[in-house]
PDB file of N, CA and C in Angstrom:
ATOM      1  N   UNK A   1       4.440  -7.276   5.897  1.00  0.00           N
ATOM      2  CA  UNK A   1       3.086  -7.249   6.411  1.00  0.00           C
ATOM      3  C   UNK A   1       2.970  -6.191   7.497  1.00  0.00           C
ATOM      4  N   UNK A   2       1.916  -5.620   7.500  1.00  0.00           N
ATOM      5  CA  UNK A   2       1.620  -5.040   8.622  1.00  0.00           C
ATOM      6  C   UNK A   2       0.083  -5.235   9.593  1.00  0.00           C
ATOM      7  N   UNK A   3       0.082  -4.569  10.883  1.00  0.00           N
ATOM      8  CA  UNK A   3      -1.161  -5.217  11.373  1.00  0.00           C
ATOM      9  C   UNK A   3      -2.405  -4.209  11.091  1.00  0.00           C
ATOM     10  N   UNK A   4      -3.170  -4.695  10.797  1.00  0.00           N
ATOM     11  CA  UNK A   4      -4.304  -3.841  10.037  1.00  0.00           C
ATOM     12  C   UNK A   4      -5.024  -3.048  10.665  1.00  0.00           C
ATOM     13  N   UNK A   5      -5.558  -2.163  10.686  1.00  0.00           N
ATOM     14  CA  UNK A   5      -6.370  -0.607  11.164  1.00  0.00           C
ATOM     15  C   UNK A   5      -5.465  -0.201  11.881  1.00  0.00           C
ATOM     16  N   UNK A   6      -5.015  -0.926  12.883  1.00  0.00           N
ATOM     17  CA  UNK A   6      -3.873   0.504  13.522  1.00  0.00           C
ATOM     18  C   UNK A   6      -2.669   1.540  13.755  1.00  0.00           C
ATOM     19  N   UNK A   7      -2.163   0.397  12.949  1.00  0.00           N
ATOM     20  CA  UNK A   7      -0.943   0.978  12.446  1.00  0.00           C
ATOM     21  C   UNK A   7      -1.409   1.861  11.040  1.00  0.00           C
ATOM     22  N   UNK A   8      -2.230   1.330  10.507  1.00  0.00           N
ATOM     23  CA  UNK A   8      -2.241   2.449   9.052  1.00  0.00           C
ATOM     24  C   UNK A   8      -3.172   3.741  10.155  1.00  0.00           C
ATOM     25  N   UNK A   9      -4.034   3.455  10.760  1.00  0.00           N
ATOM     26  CA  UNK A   9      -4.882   4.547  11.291  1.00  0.00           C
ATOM     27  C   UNK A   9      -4.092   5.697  12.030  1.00  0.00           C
ATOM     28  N   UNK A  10      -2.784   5.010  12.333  1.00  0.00           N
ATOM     29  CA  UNK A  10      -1.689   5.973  13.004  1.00  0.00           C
ATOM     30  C   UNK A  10      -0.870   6.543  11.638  1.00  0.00           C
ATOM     31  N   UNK A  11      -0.640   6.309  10.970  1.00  0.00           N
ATOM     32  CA  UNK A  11       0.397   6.605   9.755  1.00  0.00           C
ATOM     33  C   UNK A  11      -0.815   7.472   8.805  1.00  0.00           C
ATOM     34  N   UNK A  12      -1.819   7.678   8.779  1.00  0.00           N
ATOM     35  CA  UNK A  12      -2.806   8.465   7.827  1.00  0.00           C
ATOM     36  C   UNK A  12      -3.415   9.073   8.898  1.00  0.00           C
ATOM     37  N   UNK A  13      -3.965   8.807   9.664  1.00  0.00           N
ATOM     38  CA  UNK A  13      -4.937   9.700  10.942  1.00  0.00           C
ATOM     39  C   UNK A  13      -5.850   9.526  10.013  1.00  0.00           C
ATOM     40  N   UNK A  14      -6.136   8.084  10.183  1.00  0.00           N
ATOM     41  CA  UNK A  14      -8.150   7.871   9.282  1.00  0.00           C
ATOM     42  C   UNK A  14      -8.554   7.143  10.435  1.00  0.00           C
ATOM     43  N   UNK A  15     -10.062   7.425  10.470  1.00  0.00           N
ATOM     44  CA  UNK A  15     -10.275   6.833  11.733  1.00  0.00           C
ATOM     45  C   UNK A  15     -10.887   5.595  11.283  1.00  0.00           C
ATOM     46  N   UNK A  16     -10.790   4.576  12.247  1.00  0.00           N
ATOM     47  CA  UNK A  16     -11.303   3.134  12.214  1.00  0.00           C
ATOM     48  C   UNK A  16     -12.023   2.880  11.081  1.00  0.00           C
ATOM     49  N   UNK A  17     -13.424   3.354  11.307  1.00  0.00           N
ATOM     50  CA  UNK A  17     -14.378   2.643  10.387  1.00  0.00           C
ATOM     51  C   UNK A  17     -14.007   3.316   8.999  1.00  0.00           C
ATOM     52  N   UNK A  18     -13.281   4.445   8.823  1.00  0.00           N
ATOM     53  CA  UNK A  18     -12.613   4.510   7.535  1.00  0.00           C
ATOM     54  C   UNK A  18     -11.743   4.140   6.886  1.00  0.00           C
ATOM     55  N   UNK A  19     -10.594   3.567   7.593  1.00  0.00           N
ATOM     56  CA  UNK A  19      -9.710   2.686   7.943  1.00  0.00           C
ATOM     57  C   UNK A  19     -10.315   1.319   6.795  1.00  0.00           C
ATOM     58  N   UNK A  20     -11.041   0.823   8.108  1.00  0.00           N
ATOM     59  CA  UNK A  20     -11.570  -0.823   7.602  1.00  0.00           C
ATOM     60  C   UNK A  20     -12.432  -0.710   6.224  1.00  0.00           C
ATOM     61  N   UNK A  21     -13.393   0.026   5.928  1.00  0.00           N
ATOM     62  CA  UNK A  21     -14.158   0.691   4.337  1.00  0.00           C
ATOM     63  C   UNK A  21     -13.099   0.800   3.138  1.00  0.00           C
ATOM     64  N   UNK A  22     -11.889   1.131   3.499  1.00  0.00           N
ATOM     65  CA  UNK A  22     -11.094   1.498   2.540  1.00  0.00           C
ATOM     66  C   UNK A  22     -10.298   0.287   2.132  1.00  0.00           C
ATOM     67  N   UNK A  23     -10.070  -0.450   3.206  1.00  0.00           N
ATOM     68  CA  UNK A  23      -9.410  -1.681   3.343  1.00  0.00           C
ATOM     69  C   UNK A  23     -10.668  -3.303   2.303  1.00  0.00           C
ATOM     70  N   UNK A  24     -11.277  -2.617   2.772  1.00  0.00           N
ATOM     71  CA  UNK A  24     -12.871  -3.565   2.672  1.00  0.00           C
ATOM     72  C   UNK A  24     -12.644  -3.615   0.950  1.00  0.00           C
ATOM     73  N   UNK A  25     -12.621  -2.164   0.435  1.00  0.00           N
ATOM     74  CA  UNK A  25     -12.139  -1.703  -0.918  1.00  0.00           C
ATOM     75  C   UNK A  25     -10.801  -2.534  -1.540  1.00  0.00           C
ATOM     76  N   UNK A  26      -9.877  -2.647  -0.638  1.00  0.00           N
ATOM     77  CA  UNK A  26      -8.941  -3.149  -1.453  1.00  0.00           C
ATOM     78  C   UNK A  26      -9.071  -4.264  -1.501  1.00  0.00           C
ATOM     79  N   UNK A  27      -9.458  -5.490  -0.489  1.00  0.00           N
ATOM     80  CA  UNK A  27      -9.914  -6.626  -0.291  1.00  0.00           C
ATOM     81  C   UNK A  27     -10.613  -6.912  -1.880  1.00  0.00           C
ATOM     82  N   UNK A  28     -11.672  -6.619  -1.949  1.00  0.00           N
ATOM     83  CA  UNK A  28     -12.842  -7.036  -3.199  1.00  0.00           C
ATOM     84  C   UNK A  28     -12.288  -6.879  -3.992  1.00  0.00           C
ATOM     85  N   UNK A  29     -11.330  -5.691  -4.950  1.00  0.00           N
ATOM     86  CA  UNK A  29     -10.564  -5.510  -5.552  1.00  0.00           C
ATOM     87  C   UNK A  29      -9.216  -7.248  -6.164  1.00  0.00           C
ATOM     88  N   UNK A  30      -9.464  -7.565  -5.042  1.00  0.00           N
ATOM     89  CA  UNK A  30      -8.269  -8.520  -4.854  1.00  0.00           C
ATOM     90  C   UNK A  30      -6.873  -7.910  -4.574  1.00  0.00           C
ATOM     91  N   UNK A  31      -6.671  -6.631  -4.314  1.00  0.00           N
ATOM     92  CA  UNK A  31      -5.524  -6.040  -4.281  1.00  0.00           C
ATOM     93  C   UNK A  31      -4.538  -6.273  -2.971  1.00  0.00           C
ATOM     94  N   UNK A  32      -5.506  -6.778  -1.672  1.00  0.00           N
ATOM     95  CA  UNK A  32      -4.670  -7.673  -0.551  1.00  0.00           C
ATOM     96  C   UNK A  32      -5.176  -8.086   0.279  1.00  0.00           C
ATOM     97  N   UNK A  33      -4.604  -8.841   1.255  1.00  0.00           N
ATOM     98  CA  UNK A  33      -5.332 -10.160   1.174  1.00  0.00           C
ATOM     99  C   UNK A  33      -5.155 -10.203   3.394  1.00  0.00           C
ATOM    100  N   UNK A  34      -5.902 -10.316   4.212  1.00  0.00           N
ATOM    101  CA  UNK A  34      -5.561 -10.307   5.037  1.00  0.00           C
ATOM    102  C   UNK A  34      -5.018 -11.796   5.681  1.00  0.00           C
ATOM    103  N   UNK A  35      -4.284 -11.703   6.899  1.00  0.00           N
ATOM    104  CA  UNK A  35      -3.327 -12.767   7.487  1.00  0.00           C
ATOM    105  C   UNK A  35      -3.751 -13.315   8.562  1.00  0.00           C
ATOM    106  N   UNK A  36      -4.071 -13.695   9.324  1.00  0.00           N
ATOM    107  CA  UNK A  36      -4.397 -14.423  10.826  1.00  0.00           C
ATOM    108  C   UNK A  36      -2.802 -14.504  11.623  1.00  0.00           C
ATOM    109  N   UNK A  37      -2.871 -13.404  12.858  1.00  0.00           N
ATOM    110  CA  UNK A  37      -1.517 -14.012  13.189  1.00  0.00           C
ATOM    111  C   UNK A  37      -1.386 -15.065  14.058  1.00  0.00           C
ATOM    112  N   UNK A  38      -0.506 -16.166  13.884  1.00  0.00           N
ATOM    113  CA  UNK A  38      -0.461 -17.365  14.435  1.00  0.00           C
ATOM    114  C   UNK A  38      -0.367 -17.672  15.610  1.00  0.00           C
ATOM    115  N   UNK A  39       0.235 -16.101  16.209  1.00  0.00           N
ATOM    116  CA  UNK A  39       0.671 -16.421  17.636  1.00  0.00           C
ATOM    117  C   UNK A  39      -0.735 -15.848  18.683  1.00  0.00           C
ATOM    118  N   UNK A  40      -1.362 -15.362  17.919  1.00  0.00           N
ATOM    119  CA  UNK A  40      -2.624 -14.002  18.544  1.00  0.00           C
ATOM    120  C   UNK A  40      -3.786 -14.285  17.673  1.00  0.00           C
ATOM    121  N   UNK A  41      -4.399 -14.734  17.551  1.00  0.00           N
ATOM    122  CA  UNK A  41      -5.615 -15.034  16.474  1.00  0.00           C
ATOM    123  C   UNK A  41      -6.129 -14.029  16.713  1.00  0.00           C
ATOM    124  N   UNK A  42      -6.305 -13.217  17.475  1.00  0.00           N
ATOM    125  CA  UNK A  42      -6.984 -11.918  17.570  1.00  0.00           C
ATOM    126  C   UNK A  42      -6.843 -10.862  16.128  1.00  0.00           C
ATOM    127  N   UNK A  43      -5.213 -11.030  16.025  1.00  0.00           N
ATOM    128  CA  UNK A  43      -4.660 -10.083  15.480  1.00  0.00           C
ATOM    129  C   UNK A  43      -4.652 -10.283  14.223  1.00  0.00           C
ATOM    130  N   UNK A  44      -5.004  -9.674  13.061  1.00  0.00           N
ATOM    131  CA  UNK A  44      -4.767  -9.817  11.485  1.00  0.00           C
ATOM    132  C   UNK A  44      -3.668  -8.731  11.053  1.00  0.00           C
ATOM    133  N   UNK A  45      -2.766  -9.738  10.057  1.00  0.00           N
ATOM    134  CA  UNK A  45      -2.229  -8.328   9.428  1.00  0.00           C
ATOM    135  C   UNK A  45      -2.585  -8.214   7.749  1.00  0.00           C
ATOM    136  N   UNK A  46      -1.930  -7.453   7.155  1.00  0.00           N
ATOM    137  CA  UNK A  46      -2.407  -7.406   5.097  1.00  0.00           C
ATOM    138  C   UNK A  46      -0.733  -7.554   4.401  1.00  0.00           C
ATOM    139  N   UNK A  47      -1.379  -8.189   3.169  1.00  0.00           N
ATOM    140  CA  UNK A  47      -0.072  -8.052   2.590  1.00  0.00           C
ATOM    141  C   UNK A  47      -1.035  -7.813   1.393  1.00  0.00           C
ATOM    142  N   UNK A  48      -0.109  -7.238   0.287  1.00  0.00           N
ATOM    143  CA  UNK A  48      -0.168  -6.934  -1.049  1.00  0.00           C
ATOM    144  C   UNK A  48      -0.463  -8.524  -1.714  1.00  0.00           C
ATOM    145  N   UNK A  49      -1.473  -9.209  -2.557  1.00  0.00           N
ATOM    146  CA  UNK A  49      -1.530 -10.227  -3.273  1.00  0.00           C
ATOM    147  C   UNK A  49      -0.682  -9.910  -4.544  1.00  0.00           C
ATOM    148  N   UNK A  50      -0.334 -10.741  -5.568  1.00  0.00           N
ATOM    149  CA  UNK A  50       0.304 -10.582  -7.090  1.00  0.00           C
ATOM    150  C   UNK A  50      -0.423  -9.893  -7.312  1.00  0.00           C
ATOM    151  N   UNK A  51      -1.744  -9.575  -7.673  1.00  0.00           N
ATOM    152  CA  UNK A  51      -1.977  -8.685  -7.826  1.00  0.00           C
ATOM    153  C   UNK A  51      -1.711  -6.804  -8.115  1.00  0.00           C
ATOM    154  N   UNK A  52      -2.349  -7.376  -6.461  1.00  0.00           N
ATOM    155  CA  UNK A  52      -1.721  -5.825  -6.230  1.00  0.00           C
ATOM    156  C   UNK A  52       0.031  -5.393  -6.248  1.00  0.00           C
ATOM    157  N   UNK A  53       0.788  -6.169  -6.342  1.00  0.00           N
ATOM    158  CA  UNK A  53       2.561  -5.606  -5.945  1.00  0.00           C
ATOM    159  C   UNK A  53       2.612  -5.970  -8.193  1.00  0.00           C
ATOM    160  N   UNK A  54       2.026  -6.103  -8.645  1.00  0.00           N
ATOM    161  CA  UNK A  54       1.999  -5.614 -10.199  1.00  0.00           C
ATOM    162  C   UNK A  54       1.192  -4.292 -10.379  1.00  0.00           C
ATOM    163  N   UNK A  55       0.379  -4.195  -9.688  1.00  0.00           N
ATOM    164  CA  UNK A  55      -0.158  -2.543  -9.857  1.00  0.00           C
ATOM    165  C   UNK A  55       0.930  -1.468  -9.501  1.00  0.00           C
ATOM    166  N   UNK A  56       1.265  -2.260  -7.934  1.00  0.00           N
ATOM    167  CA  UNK A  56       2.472  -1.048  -7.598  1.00  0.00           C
ATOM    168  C   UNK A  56       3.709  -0.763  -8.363  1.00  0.00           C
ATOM    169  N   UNK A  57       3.921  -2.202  -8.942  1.00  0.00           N
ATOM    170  CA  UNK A  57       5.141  -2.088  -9.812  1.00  0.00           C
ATOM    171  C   UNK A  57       4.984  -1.595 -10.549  1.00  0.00           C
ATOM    172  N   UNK A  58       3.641  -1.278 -11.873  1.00  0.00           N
ATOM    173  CA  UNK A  58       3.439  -0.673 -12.688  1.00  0.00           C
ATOM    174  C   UNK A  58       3.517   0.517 -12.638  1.00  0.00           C
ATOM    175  N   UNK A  59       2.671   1.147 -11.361  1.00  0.00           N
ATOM    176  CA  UNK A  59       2.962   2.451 -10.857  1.00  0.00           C
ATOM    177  C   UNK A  59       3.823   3.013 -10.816  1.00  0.00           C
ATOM    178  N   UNK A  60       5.056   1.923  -9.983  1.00  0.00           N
ATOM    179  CA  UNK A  60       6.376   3.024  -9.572  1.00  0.00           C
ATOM    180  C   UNK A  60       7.288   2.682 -10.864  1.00  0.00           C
ATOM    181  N   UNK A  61       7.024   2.142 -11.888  1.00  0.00           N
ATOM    182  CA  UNK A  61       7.704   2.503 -12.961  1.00  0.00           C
ATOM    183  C   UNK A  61       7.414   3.092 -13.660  1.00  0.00           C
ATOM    184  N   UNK A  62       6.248   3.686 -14.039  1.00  0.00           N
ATOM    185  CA  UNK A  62       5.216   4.679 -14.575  1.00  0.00           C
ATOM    186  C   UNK A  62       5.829   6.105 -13.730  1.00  0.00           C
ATOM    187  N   UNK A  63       5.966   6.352 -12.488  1.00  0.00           N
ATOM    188  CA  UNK A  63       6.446   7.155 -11.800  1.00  0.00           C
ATOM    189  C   UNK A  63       8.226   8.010 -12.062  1.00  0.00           C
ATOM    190  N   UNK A  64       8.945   6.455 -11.795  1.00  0.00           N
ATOM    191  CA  UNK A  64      10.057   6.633 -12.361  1.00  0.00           C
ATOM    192  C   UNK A  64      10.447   7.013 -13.694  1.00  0.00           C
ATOM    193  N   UNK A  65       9.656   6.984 -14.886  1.00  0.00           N
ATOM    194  CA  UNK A  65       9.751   7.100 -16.525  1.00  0.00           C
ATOM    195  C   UNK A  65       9.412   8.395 -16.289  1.00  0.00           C
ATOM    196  N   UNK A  66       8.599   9.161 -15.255  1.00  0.00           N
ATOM    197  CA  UNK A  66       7.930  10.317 -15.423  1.00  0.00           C
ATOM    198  C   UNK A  66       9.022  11.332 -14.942  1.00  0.00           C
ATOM    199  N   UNK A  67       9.462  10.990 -13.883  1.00  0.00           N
ATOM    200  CA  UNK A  67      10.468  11.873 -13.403  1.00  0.00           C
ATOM    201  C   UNK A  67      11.864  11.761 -13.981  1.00  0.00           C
ATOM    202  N   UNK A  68      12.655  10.509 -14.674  1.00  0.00           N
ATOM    203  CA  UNK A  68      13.500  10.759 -15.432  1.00  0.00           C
ATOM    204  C   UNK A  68      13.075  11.519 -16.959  1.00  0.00           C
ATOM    205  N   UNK A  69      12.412  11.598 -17.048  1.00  0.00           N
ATOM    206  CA  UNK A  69      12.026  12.602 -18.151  1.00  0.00           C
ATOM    207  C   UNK A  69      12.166  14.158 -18.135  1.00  0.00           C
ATOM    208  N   UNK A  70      11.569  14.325 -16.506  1.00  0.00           N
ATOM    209  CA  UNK A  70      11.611  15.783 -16.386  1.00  0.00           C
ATOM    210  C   UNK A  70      12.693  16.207 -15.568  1.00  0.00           C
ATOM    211  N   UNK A  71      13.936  14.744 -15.224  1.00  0.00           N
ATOM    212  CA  UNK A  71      15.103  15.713 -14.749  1.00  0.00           C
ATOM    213  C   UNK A  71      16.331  15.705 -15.690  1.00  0.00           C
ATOM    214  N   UNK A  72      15.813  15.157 -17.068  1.00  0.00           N
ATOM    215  CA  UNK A  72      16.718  14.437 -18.029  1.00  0.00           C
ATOM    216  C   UNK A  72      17.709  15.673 -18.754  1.00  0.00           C
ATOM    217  N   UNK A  73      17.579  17.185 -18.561  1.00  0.00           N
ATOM    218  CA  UNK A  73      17.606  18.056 -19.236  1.00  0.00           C
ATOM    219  C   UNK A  73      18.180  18.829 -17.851  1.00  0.00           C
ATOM    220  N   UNK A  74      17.983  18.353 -16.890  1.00  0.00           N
ATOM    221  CA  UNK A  74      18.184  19.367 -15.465  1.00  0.00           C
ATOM    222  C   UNK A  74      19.954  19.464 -15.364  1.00  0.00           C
ATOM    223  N   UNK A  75      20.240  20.532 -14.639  1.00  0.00           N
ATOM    224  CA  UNK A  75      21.699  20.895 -14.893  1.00  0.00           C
ATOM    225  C   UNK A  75      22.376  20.428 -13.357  1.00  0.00           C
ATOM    226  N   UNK A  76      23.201  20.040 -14.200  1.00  0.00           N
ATOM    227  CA  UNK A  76      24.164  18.956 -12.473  1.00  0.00           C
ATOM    228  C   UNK A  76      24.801  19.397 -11.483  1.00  0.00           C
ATOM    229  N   UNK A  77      24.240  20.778 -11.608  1.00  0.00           N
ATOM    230  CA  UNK A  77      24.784  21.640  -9.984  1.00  0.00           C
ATOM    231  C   UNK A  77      23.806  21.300  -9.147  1.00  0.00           C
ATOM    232  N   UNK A  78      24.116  21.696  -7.467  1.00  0.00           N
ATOM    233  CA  UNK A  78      23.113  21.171  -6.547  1.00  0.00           C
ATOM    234  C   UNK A  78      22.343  22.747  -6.035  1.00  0.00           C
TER     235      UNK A  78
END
């Protein structure tokens, strides 16, 4: 998990209200799901729902099939 708008707003340099719009996006989607932290009610963080960590999985194996393909032929010097 991580805590939501600011840490991603530091790791992308998106600002806030683009931040939360994009987030807002993945929410409706169902793609993740925000947290209440227990110790800080202030604070929310996100995690990936089933959902979404089957998209990613799909992705990064879709990713991986793509690139063993195009290094499948590559020559084993560095």
């Amino acid at each position: 998990m991580i805590r939501i708008c600011s840490e991603i707003n530091d790791c992308l340099n998106m600002s806030m209200p683009n931040t939360s719009r994009e987030l807002r996006k993945l929410m409706e989607k169902g793609l993740i799901e925000k947290i209440t932290d227990t110790e800080d009610r202030r604070k929310q963080h996100i995690q990936l729902t089933n959902k979404g960590k089957n998209m990613m999985n799909e992705a990064f194996t879709s990713i991986e099939s793509r690139f063993l393909t195009r290094i499948q032929y590559a020559s084993q010097e560095i």
